[in-house]
N, C-alpha and C. Protein backbone atom coordinates (compact mmCIF):
# COMPACT_ATOMS: atom_id res chain seq x y z
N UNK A 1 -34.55 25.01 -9.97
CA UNK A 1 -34.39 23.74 -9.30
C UNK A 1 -33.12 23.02 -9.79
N UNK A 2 -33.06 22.84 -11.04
CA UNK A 2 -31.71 22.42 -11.67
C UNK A 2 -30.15 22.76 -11.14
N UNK A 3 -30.43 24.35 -10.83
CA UNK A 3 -29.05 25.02 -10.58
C UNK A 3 -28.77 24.68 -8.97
N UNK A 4 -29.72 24.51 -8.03
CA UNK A 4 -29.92 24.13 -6.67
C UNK A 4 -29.35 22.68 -6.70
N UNK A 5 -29.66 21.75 -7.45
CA UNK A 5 -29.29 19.98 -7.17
C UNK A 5 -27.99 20.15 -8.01
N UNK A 6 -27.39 20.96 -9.00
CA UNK A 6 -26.18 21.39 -9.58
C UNK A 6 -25.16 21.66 -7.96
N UNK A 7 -25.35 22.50 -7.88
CA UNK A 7 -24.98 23.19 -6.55
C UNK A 7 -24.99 22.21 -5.43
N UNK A 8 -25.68 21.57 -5.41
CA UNK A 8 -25.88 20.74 -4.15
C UNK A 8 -24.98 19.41 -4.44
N UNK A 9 -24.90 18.86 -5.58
CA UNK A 9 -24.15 17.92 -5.58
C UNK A 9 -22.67 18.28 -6.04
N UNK A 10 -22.38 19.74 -6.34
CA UNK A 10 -20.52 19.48 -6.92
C UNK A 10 -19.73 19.49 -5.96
N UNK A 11 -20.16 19.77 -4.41
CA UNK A 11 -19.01 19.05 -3.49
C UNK A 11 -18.48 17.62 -3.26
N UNK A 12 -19.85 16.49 -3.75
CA UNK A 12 -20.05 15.23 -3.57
C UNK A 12 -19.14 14.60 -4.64
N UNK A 13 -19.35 15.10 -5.73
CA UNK A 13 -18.80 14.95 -7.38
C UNK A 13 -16.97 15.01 -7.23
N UNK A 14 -16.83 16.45 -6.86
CA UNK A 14 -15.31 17.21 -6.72
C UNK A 14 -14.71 16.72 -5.61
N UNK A 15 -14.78 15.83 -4.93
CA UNK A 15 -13.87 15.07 -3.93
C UNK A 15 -14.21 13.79 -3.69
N UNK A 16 -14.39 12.64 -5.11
CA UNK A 16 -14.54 12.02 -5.06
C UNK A 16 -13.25 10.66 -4.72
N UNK A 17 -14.05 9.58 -3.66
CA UNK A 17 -12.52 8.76 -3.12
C UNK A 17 -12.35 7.95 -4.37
N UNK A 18 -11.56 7.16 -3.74
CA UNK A 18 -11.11 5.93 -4.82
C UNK A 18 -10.45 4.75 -3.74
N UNK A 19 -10.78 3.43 -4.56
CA UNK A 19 -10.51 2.37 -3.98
C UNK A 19 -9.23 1.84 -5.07
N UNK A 20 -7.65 1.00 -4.33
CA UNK A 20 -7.24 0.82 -4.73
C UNK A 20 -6.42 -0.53 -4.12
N UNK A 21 -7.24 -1.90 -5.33
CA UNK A 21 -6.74 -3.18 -5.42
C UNK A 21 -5.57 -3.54 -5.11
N UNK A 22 -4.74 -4.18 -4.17
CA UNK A 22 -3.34 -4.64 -4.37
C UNK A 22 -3.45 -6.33 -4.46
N UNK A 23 -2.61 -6.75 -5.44
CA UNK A 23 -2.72 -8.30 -5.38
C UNK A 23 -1.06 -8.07 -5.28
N UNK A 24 -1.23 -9.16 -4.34
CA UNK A 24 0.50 -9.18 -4.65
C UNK A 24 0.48 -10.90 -4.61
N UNK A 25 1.55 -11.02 -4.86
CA UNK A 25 2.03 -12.45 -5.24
C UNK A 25 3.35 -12.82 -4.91
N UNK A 26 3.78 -14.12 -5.32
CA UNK A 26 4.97 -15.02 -4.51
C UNK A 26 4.36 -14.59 -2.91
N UNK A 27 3.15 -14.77 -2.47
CA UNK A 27 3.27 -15.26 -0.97
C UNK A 27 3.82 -16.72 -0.97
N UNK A 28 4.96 -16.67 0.13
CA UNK A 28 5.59 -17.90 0.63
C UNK A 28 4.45 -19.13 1.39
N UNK A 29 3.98 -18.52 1.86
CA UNK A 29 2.88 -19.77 2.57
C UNK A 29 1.67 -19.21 3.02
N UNK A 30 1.40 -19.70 3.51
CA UNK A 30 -0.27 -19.70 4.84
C UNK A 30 -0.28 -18.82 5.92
N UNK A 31 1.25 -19.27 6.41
CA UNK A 31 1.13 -18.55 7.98
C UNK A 31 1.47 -16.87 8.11
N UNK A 32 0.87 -16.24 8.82
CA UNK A 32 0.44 -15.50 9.14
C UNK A 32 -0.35 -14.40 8.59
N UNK A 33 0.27 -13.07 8.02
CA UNK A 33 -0.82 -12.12 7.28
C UNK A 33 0.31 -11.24 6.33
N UNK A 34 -0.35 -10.75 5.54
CA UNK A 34 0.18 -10.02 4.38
C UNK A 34 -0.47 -8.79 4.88
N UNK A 35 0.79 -7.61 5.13
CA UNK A 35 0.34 -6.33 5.48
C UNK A 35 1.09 -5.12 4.13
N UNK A 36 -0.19 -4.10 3.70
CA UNK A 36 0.12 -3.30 3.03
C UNK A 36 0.03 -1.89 3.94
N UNK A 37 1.64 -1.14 3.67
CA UNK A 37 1.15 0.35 4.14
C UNK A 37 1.30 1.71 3.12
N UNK A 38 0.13 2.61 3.49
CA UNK A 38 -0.07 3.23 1.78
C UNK A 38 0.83 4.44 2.32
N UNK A 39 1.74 5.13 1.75
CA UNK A 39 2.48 6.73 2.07
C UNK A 39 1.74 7.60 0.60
N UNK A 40 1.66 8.92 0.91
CA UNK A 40 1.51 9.90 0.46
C UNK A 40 2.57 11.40 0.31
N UNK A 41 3.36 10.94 1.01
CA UNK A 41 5.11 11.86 0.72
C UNK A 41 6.56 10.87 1.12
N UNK A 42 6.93 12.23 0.51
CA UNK A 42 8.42 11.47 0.82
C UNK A 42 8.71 11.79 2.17
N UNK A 43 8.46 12.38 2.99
CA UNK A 43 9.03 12.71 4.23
C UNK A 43 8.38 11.67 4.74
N UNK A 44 7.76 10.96 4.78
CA UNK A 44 6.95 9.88 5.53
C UNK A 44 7.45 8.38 5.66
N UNK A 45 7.68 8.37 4.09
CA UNK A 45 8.14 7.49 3.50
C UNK A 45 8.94 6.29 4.54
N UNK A 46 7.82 4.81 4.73
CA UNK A 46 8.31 3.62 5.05
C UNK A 46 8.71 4.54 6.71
N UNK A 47 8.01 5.24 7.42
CA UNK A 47 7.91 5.74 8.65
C UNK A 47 6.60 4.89 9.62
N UNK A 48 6.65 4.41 10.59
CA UNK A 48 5.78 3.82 10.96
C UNK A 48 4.26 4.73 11.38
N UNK A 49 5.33 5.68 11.80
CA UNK A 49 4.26 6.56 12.26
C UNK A 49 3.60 7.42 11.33
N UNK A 50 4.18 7.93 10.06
CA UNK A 50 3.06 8.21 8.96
C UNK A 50 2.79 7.67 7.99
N UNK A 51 2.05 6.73 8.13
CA UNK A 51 1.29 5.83 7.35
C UNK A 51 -0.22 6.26 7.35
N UNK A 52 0.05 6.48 5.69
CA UNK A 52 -1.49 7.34 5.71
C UNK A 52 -2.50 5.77 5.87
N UNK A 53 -2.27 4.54 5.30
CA UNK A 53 -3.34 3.73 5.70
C UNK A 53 -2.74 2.77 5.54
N UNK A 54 -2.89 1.85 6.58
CA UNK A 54 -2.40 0.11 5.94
C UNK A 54 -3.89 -0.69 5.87
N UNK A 55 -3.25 -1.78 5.37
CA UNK A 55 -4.36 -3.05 5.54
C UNK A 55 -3.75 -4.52 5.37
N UNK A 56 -4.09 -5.68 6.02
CA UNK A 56 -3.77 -6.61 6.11
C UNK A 56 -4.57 -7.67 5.67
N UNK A 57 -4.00 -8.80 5.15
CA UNK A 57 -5.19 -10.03 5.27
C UNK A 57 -4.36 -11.17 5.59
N UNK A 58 -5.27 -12.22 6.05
CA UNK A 58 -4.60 -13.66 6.14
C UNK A 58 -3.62 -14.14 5.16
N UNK A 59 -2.36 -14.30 5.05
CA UNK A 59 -2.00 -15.22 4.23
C UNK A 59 -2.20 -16.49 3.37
N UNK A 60 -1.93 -16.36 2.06
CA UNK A 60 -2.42 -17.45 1.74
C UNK A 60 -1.22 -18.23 0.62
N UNK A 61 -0.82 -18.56 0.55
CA UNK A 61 0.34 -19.19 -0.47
C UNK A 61 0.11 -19.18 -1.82
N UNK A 62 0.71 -18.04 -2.51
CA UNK A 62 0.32 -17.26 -3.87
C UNK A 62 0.28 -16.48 -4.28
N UNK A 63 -0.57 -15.86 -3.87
CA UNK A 63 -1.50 -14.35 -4.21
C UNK A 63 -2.69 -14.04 -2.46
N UNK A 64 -2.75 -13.24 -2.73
CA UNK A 64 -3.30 -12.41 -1.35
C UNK A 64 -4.23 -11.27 -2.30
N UNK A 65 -5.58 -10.69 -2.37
CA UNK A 65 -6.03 -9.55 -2.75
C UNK A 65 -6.35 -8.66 -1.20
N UNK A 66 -5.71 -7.32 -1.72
CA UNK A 66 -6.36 -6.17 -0.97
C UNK A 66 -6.87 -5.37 -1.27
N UNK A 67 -8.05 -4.47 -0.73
CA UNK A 67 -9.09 -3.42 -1.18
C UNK A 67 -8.80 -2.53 -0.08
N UNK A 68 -8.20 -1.43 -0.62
CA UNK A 68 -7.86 -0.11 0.28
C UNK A 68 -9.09 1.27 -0.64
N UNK A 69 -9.76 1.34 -0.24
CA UNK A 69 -10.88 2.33 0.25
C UNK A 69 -10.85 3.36 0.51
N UNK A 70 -11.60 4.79 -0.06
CA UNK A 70 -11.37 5.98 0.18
C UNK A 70 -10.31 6.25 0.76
N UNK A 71 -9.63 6.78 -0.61
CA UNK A 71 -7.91 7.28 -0.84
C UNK A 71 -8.43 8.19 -2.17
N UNK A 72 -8.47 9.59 -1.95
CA UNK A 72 -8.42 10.79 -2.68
C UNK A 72 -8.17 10.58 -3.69
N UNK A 73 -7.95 11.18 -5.08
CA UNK A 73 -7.18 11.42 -6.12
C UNK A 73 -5.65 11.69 -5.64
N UNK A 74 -5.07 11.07 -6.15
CA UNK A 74 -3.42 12.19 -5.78
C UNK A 74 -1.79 11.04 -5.96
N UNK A 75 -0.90 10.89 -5.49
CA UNK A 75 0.15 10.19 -5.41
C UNK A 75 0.61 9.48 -4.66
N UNK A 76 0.79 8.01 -4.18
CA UNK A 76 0.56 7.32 -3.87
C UNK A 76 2.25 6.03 -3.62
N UNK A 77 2.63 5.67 -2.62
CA UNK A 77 3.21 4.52 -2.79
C UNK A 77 3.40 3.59 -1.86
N UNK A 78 3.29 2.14 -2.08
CA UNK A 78 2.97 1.30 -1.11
C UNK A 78 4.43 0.52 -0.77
N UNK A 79 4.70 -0.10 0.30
CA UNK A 79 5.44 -0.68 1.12
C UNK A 79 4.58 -2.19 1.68
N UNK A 80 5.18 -3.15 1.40
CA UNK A 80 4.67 -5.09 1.52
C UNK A 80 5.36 -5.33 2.27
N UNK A 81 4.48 -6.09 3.28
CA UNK A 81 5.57 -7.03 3.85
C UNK A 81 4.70 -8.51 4.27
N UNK A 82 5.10 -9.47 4.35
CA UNK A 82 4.67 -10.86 4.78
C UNK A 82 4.89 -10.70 6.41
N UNK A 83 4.09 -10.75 7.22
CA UNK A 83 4.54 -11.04 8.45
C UNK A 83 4.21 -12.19 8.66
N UNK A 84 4.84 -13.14 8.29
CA UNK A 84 4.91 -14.79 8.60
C UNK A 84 4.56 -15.52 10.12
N UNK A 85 5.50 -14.51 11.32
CA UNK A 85 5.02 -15.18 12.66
C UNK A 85 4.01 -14.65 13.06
N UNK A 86 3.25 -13.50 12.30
CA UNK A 86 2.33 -12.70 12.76
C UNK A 86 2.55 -11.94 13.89
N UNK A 87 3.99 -11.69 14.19
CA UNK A 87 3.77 -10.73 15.62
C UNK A 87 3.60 -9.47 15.63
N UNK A 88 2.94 -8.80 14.05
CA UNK A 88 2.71 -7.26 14.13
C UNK A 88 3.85 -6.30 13.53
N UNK A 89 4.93 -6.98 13.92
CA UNK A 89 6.18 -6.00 12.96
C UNK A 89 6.65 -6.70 12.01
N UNK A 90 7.60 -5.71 11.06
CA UNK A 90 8.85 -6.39 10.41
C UNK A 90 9.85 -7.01 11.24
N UNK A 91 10.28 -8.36 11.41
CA UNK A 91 11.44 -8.59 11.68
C UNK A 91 12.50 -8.60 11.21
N UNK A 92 13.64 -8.06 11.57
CA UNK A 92 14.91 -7.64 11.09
C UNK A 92 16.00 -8.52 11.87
N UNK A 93 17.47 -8.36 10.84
CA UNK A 93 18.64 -8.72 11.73
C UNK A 93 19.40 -7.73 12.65
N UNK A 94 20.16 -7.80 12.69
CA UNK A 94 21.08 -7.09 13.70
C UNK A 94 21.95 -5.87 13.37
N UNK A 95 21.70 -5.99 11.73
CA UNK A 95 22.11 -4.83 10.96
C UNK A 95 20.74 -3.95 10.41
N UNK A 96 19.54 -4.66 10.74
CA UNK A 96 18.32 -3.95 9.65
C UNK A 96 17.70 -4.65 8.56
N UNK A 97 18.25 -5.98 8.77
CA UNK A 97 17.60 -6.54 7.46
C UNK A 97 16.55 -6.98 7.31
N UNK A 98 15.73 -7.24 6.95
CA UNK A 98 14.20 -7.57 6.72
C UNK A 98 14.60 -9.37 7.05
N UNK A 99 14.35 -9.81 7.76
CA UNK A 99 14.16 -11.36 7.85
C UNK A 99 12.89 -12.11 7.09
N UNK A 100 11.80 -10.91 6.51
CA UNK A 100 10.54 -11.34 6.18
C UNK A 100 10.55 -10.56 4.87
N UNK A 101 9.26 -11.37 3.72
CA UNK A 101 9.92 -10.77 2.72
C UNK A 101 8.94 -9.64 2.62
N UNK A 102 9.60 -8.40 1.89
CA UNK A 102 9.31 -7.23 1.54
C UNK A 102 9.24 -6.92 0.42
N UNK A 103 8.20 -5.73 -0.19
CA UNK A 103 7.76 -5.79 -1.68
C UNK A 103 7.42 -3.87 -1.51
N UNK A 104 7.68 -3.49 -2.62
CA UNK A 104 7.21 -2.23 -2.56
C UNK A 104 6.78 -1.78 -4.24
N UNK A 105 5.93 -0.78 -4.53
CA UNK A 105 4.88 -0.51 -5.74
C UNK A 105 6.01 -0.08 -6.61
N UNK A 106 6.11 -0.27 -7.76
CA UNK A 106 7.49 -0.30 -8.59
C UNK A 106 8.70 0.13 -8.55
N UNK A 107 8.66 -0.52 -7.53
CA UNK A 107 9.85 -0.46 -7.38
C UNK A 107 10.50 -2.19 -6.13
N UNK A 108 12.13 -1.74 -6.25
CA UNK A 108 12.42 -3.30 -5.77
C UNK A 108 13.69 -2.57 -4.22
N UNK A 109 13.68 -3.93 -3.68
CA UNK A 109 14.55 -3.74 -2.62
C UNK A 109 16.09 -3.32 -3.44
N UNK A 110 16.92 -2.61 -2.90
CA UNK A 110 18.33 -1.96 -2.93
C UNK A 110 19.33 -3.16 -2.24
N UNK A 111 20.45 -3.44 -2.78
CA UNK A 111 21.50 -4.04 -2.19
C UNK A 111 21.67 -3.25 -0.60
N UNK A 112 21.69 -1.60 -0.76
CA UNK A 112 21.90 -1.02 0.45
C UNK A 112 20.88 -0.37 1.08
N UNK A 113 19.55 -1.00 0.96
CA UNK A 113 18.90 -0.68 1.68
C UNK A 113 17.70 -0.52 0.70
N UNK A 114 16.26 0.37 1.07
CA UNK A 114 15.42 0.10 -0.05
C UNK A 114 14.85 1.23 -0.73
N UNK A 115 14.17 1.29 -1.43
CA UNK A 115 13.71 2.15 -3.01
C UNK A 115 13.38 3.77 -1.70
N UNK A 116 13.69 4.75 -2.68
CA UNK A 116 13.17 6.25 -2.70
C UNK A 116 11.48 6.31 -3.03
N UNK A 117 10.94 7.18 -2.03
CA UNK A 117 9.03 7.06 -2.38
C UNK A 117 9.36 7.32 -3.87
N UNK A 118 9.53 8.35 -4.29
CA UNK A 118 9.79 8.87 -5.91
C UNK A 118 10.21 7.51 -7.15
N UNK A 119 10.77 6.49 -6.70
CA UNK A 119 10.68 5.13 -7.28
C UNK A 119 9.34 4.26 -7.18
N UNK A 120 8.81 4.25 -5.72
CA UNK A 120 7.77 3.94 -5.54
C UNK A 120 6.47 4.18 -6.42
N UNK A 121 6.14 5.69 -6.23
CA UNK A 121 5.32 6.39 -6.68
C UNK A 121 4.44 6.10 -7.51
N UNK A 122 2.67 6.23 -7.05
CA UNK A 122 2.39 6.00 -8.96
C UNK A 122 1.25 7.08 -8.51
N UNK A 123 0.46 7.37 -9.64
CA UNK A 123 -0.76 8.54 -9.32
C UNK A 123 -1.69 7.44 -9.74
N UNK A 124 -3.13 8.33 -8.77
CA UNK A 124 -4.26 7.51 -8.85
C UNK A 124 -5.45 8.66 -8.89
N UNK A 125 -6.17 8.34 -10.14
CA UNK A 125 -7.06 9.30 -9.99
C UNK A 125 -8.64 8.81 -10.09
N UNK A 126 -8.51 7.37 -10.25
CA UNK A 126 -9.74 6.81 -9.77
C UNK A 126 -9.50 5.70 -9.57
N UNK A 127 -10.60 4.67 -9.16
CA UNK A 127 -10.56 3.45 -8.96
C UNK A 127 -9.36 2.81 -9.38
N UNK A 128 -8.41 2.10 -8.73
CA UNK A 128 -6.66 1.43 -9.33
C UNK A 128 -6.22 -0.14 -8.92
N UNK A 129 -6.17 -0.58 -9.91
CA UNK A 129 -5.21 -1.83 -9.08
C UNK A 129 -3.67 -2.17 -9.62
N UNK A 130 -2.88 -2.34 -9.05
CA UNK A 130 -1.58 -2.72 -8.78
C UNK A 130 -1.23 -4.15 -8.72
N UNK A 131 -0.51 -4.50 -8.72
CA UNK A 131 0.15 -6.03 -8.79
C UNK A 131 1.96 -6.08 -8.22
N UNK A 132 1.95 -6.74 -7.08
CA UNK A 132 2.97 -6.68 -6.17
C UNK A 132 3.71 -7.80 -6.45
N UNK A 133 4.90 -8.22 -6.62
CA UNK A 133 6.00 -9.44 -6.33
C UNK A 133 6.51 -9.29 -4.75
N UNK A 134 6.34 -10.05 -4.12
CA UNK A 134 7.26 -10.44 -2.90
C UNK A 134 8.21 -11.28 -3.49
């Protein structure tokens, strides 16, 4: 019986998720929402379309907490942004510039543009929290 509930539970055990906290801080105000998006490679990297998961919450002037939820063991880096008018994207200038402010997991914005996932990067192998500057 032992070796049966052994057996029966090491798939449950051996792919266990993980939840991982983001607080970020210097939110500018109230209005609109604080969106996090999580990448898992560099080829992806700050791509809209592979974003292994985002999450958002209301803004709040300060600090903002997020709880991102079954995310594997493995490597990990996040991309911030304040969307202030709330219309769903980053707004930019006419060259690319972020008009809204942007934050990414250790790493910081570039004079010419912004951080390599591999700057980003951190590993997570269980439960994690992080702490963001906008």
């Amino acid at each position: 019986m032992k070796r049966f509930l052994f057996l029966f539970l090491l798939p449950v055990v051996g792919f266990s998720q993980n939840t991982l906290s983001v607080q970020v801080n210097n939110v500018k105000s109230h209005k609109g929402k604080v969106n996090v998006a999580v990448y898992d490679s560099d080829e992806g990297f700050l791509s809209f379309d592979q974003v292994l998961k985002t999450k958002s919450v209301v803004a709040d002037q300060g600090s903002v907490v997020l709880h991102i939820s079954d995310l594997p063991s493995g490597e990990y880096a996040l991309a911030v942004f304040h969307d202030e008018n709330d219309n769903g994207k980053l707004d930019t200038n006419w060259l690319g510039i972020p008009k809204e402010k942007v934050a990414f997991s250790n790493a910081k914005m570039k004079t010419f543009g912004p951080p390599k996932y591999k700057e980003c990067a951190f590993r997570m192998d269980s439960d994690h929290q992080i702490h963001i500057d906008l």
